[in-house]
C-alpha atoms as a PDB file:
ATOM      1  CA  UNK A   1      47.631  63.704  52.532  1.00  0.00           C
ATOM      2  CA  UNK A   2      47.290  59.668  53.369  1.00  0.00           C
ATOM      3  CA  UNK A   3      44.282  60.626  55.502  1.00  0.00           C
ATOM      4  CA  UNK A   4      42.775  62.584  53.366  1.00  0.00           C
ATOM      5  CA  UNK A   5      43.361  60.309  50.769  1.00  0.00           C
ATOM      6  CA  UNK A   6      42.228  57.452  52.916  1.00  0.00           C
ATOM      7  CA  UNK A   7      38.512  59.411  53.967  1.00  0.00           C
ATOM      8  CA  UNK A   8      37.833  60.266  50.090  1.00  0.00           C
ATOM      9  CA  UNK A   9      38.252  56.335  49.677  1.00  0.00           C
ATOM     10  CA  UNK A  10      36.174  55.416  51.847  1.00  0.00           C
ATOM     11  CA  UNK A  11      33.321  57.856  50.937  1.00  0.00           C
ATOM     12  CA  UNK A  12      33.906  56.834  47.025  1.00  0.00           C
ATOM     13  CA  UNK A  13      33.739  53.410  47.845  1.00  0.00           C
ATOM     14  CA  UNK A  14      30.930  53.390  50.769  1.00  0.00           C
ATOM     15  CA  UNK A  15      28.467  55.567  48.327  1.00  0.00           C
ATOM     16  CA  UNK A  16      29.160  52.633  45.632  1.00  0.00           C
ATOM     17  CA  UNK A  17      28.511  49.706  47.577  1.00  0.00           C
ATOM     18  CA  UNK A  18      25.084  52.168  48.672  1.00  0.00           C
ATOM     19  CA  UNK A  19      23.841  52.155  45.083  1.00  0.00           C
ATOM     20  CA  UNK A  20      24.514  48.384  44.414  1.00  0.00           C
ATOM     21  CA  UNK A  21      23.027  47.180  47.760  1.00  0.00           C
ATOM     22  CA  UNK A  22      20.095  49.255  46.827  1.00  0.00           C
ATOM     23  CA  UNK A  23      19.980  48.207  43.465  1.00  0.00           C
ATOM     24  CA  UNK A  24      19.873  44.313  44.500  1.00  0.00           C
ATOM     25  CA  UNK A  25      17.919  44.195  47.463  1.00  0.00           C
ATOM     26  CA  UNK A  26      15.308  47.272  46.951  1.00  0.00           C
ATOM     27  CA  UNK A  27      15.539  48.466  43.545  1.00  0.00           C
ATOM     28  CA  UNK A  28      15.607  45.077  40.731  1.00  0.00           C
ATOM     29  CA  UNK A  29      12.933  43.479  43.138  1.00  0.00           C
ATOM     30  CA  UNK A  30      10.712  46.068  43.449  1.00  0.00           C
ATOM     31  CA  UNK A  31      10.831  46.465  39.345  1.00  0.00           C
ATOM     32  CA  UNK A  32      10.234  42.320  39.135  1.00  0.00           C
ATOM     33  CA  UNK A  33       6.644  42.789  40.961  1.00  0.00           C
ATOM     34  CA  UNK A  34       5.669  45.159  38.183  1.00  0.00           C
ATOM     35  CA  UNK A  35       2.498  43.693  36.658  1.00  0.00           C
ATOM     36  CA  UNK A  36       2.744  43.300  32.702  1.00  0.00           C
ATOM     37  CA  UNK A  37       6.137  43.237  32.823  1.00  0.00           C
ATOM     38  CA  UNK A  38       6.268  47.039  33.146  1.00  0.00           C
ATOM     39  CA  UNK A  39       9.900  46.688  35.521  1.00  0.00           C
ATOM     40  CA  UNK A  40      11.361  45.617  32.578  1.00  0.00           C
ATOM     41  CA  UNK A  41      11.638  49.420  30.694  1.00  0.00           C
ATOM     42  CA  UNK A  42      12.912  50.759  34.045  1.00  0.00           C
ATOM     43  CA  UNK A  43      15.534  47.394  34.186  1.00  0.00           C
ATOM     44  CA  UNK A  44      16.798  48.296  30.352  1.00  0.00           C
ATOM     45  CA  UNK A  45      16.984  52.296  31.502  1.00  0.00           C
ATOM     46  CA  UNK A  46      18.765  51.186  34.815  1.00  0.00           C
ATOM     47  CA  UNK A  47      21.461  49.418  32.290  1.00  0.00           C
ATOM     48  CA  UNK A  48      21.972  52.045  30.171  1.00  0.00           C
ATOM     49  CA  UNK A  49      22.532  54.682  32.978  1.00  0.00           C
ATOM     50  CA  UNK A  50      24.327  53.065  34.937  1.00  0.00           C
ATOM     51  CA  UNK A  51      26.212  50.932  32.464  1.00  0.00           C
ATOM     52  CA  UNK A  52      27.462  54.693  31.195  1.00  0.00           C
ATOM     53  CA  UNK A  53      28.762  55.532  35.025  1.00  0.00           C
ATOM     54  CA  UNK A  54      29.728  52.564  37.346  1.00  0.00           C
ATOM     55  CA  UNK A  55      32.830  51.841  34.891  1.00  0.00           C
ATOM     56  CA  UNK A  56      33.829  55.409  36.100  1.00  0.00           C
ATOM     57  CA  UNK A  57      32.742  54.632  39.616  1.00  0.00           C
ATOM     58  CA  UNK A  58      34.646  51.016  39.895  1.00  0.00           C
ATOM     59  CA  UNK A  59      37.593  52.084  38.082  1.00  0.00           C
ATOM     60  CA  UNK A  60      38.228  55.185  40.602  1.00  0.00           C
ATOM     61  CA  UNK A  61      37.774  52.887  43.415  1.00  0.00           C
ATOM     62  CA  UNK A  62      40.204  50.880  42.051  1.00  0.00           C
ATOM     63  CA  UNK A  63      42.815  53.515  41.368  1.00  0.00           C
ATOM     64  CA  UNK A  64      42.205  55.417  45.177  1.00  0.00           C
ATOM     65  CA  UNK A  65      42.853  51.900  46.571  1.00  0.00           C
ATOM     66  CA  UNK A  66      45.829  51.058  44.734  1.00  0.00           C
ATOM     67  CA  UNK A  67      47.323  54.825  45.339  1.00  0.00           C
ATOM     68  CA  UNK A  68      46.261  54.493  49.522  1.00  0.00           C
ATOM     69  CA  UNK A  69      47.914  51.066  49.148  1.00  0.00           C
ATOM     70  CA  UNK A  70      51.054  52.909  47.980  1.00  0.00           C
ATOM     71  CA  UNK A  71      51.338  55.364  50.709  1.00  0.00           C
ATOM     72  CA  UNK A  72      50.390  52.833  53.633  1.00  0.00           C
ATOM     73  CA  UNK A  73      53.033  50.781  52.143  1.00  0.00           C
ATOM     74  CA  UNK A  74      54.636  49.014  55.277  1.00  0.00           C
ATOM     75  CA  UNK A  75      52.800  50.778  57.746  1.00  0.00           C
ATOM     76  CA  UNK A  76      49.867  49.717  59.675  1.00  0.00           C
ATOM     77  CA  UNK A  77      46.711  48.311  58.235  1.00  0.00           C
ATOM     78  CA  UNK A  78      48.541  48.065  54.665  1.00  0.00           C
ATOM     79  CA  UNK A  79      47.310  44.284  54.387  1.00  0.00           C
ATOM     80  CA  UNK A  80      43.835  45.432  54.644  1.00  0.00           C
ATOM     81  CA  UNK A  81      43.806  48.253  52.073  1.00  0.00           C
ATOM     82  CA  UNK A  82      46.138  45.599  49.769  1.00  0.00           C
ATOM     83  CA  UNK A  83      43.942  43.514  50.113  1.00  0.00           C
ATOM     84  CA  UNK A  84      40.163  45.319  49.598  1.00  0.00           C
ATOM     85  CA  UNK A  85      41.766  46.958  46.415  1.00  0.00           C
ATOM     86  CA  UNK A  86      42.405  43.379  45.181  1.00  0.00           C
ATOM     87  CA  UNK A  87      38.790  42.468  46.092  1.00  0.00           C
ATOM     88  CA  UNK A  88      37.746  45.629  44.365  1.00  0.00           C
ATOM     89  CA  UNK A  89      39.252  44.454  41.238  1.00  0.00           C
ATOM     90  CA  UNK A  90      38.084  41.042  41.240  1.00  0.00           C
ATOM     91  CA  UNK A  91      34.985  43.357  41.178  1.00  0.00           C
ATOM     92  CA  UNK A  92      36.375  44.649  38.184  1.00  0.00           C
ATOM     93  CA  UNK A  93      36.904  41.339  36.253  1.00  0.00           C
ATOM     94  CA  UNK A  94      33.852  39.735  37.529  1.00  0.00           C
ATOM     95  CA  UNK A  95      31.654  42.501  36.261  1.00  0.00           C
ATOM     96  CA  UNK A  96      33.694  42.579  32.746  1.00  0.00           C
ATOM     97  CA  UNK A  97      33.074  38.747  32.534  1.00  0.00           C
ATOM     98  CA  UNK A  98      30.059  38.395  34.114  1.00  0.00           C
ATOM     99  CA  UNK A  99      27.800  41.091  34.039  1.00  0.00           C
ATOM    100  CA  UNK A 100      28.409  43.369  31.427  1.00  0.00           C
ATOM    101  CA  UNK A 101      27.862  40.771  28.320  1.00  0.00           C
ATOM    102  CA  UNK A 102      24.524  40.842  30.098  1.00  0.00           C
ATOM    103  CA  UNK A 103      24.045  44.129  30.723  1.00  0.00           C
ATOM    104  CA  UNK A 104      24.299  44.997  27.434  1.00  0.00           C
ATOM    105  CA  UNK A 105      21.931  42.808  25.974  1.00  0.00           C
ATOM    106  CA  UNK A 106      19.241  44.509  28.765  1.00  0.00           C
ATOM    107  CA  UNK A 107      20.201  48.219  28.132  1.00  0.00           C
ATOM    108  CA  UNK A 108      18.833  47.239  24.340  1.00  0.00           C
ATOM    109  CA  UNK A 109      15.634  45.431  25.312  1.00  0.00           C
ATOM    110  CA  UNK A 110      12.400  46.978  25.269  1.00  0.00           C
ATOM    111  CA  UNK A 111       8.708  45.179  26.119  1.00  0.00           C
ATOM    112  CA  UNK A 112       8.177  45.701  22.406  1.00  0.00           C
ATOM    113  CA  UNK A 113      11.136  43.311  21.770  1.00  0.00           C
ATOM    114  CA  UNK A 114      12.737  40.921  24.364  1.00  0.00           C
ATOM    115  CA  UNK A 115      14.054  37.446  23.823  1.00  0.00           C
ATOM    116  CA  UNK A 116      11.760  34.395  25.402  1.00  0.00           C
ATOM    117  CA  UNK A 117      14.371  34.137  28.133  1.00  0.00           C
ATOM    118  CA  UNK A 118      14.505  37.682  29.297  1.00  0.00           C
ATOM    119  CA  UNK A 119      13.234  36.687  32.765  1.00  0.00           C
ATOM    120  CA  UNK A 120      16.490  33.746  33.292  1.00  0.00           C
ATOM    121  CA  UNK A 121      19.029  36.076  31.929  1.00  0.00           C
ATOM    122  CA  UNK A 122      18.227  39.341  34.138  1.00  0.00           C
ATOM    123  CA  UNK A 123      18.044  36.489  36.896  1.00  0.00           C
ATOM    124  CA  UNK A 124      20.639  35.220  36.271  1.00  0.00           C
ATOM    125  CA  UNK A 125      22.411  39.190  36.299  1.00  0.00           C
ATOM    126  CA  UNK A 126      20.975  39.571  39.339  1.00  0.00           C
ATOM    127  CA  UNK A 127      22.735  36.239  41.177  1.00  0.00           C
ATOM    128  CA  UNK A 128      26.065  37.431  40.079  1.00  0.00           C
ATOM    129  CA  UNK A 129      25.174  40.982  41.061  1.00  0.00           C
ATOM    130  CA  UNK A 130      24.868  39.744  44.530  1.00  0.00           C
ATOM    131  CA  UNK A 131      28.150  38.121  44.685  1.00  0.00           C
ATOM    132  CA  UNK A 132      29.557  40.775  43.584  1.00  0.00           C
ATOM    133  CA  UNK A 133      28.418  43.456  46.322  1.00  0.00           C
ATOM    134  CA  UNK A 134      29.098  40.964  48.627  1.00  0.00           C
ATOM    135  CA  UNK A 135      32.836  41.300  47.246  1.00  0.00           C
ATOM    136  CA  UNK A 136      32.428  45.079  47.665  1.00  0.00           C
ATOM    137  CA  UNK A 137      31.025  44.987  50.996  1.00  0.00           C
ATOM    138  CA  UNK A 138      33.908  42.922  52.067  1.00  0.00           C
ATOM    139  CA  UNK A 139      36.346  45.285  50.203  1.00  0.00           C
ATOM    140  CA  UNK A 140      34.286  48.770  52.319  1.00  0.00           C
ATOM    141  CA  UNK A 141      34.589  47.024  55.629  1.00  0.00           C
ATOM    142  CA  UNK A 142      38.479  46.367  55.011  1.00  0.00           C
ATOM    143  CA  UNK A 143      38.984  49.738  53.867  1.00  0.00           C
ATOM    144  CA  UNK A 144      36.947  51.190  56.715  1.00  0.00           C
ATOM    145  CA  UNK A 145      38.606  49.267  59.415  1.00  0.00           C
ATOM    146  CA  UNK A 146      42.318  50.129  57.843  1.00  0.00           C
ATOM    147  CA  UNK A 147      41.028  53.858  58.269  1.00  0.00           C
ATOM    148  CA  UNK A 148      40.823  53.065  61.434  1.00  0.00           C
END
């Protein structure tokens, strides 16, 4: 059951940390070069989307952490999965803090209507974006190596 357990973790988690690498170093810069500003109705869809699912997604990783961290209790590589959970929920926090205010604001914008600062807010989405799949990453390769 742990093993099993421990795989399905690693899957959830690694297939996460796919989408939001891919969404900050492929997808959000590939929408910026848009002439006319045209990225910016696929950026507001993105939100909405996935602002609907990766609460799901995070959340789950979360929980499969926490319950692997209960069965590896005391046994080896239990620091590691302790600790990648924890990094998954500073995920968590910093995406309830951070990026979801402005999320939310970009899942309602439209070319039609945007405020003047449209560009320095999505930027500034973006920066914490990449902190936080770097937090991910971290928490994936601590998982994977505890599998291990």
């Amino acid at each position: 059951m742990r093993d099993v357990l421990a795989v399905v973790t690693v899957v959830v988690v690694g297939l996460m940390v796919g989408v939001e690498f891919a969404v900050a170093v492929f997808v959000n810069p590939i929408l910026d070069r848009l002439p006319n500003d045209h990225g910016l109705d696929a950026r507001s869809d993105g939100a909405r989307v996935l602002g609907r699912i990766m609460p799901f997604w995070y959340i789950g990783s979360v929980i499969l952490g926490a319950v692997w961290a209960i069965f590896a209790w005391g046994g080896a590589g239990a620091s590691l999965v302790v600790a990648a959970t924890a990094l998954l929920v500073l995920s968590v926090v910093m995406s309830i803090l951070l990026l979801v205010p402005i999320n939310s604001r970009v899942a309602t914008w439209s070319r039609d209507g945007v405020p003047a600062d449209w560009r320095q807010q999505v930027g500034r989405w973006d920066r914490f974006h990449y902190v936080r799949v770097g937090v991910i990453v971290l928490a994936f390769a601590l998982f994977a190596v505890a599998l291990v």
